[in-house]
Protein backbone atom coordinates (compact mmCIF):
# COMPACT_ATOMS: atom_id res chain seq x y z
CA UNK A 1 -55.97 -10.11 7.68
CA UNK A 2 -53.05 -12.53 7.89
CA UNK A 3 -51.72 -12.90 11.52
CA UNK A 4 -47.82 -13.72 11.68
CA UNK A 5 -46.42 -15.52 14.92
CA UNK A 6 -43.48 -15.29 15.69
CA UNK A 7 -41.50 -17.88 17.17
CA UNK A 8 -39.88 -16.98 20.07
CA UNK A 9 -37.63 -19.16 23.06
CA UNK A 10 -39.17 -20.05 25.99
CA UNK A 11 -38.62 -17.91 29.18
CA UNK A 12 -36.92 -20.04 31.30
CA UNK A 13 -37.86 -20.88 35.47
CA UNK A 14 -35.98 -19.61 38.04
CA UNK A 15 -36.67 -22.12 40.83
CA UNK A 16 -34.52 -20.65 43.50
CA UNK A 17 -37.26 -18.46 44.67
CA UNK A 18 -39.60 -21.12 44.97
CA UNK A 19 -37.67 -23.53 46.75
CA UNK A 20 -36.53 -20.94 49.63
CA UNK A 21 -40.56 -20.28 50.08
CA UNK A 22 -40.90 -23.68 50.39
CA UNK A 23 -38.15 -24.62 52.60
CA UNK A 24 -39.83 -21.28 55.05
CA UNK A 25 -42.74 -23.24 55.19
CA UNK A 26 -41.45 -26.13 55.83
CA UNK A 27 -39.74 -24.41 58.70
CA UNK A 28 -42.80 -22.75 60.00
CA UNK A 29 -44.96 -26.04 60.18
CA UNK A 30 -42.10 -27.58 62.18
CA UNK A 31 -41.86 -25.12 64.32
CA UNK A 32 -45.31 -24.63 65.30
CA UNK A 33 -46.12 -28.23 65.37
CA UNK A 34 -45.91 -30.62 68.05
CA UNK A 35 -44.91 -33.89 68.19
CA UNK A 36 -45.40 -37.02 70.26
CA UNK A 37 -42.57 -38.37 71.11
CA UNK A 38 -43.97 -41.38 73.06
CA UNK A 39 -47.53 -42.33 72.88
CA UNK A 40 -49.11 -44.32 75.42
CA UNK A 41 -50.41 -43.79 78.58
CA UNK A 42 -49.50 -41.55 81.08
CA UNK A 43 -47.96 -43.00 84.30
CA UNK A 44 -46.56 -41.20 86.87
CA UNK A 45 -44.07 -43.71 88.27
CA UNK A 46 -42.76 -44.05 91.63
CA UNK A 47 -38.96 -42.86 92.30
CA UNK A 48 -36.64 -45.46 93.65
CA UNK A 49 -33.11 -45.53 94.97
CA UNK A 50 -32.16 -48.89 94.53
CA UNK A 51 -34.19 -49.40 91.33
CA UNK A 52 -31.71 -51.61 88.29
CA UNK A 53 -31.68 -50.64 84.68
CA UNK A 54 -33.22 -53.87 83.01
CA UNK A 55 -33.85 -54.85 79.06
CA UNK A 56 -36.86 -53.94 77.71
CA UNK A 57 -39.34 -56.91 78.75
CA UNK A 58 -41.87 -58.36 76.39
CA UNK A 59 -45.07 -58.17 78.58
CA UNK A 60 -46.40 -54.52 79.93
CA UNK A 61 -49.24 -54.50 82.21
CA UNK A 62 -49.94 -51.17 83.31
CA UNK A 63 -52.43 -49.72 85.74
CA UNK A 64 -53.45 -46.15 85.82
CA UNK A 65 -53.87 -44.12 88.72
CA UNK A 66 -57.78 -44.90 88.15
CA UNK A 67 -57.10 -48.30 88.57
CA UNK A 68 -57.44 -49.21 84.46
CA UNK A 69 -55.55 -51.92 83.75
CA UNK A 70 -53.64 -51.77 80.38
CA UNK A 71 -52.29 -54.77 78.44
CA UNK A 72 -49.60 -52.74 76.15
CA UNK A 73 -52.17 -50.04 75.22
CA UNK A 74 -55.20 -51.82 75.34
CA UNK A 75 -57.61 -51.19 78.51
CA UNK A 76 -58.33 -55.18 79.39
CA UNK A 77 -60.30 -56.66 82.50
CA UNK A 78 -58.75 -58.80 84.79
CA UNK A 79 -60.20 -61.72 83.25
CA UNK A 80 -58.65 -61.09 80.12
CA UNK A 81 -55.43 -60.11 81.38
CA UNK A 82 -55.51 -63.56 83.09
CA UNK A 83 -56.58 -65.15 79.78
CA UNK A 84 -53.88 -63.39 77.86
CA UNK A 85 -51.26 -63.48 80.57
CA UNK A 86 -51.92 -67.72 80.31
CA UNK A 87 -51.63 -67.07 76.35
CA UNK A 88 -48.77 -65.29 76.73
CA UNK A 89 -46.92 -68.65 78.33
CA UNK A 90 -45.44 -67.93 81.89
CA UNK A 91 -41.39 -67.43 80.48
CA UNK A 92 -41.23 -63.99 79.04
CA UNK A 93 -40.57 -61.20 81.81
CA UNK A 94 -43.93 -58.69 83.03
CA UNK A 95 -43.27 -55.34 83.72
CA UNK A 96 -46.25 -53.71 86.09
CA UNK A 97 -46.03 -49.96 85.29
CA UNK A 98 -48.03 -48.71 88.13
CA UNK A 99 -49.17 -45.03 88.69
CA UNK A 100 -47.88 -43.82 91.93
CA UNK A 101 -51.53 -42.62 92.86
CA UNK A 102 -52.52 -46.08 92.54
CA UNK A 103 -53.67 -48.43 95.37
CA UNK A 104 -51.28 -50.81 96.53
CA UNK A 105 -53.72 -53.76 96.72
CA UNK A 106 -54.65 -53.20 93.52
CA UNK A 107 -51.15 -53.64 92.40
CA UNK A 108 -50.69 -56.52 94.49
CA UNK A 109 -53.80 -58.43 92.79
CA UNK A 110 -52.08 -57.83 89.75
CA UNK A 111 -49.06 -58.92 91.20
CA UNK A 112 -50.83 -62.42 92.14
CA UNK A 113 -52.58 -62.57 89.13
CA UNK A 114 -48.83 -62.57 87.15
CA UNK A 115 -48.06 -65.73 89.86
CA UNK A 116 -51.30 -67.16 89.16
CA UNK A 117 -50.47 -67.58 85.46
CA UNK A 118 -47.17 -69.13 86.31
CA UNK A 119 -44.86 -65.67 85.60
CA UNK A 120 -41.83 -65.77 87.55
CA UNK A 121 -40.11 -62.70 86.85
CA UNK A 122 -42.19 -59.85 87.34
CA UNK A 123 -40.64 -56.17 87.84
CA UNK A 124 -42.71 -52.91 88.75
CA UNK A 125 -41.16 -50.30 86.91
CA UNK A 126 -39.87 -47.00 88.98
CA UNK A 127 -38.20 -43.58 87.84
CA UNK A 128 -34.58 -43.61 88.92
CA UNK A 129 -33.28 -40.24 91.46
């Protein structure tokens, strides 16, 4: 028995309907998602009145309202702050971001230990009213 085949076009692929199922899903995983829009630590800061607006400095020591001391987003001791704070320099701006909840003495021993290391310019960071 001889078979015959018979040549025929190819169908062609409508994409449309594929692309609208994939721009739904692409929808739906947006939308349920959730995104970070800063990550770091969370600091509640305290509000100010009389607080300025100042660039961005280049050092950010920050102490949580359990009294962890941050160096950027690293938790540090205060021996290595004070070795990286003397690494650092002593002519680039600190920025303390302390929690509100935190003890005042231990923000001014951090506060000493950024005079120590020969920092001149140091700035706690507040929320604005």
């Amino acid at each position: 028995m001889r078979l015959v085949r018979r040549w025929t076009e190819p169908v062609p692929v409508d994409i449309a309907p594929m692309i609208d199922v994939v721009f739904q899903q692409l929808i739906y995983f947006m939308l349920t998602s959730s995104f970070v829009i800063a990550p770091g630590i969370k600091v509640a800061l305290p509000k100010a009145q009389t607080g300025k607006r100042l660039a961005l400095s280049n050092i950010v020591v920050t102490l949580s309202k359990e009294h962890v001391i941050y160096w950027d987003e690293e938790v540090v001791s205060l021996q290595e702050l004070r070795g990286r704070l003397k690494q650092a320099g002593g002519h680039k701006p600190v920025m303390i971001r302390a929690d509100k909840h935190a003890y005042v003495d231990k923000l001014i021993e951090l506060w000493d230990l950024c005079r120590d290391a020969g920092y001149q310019e140091i700035h706690i960071a507040t929320l604005s009213e």
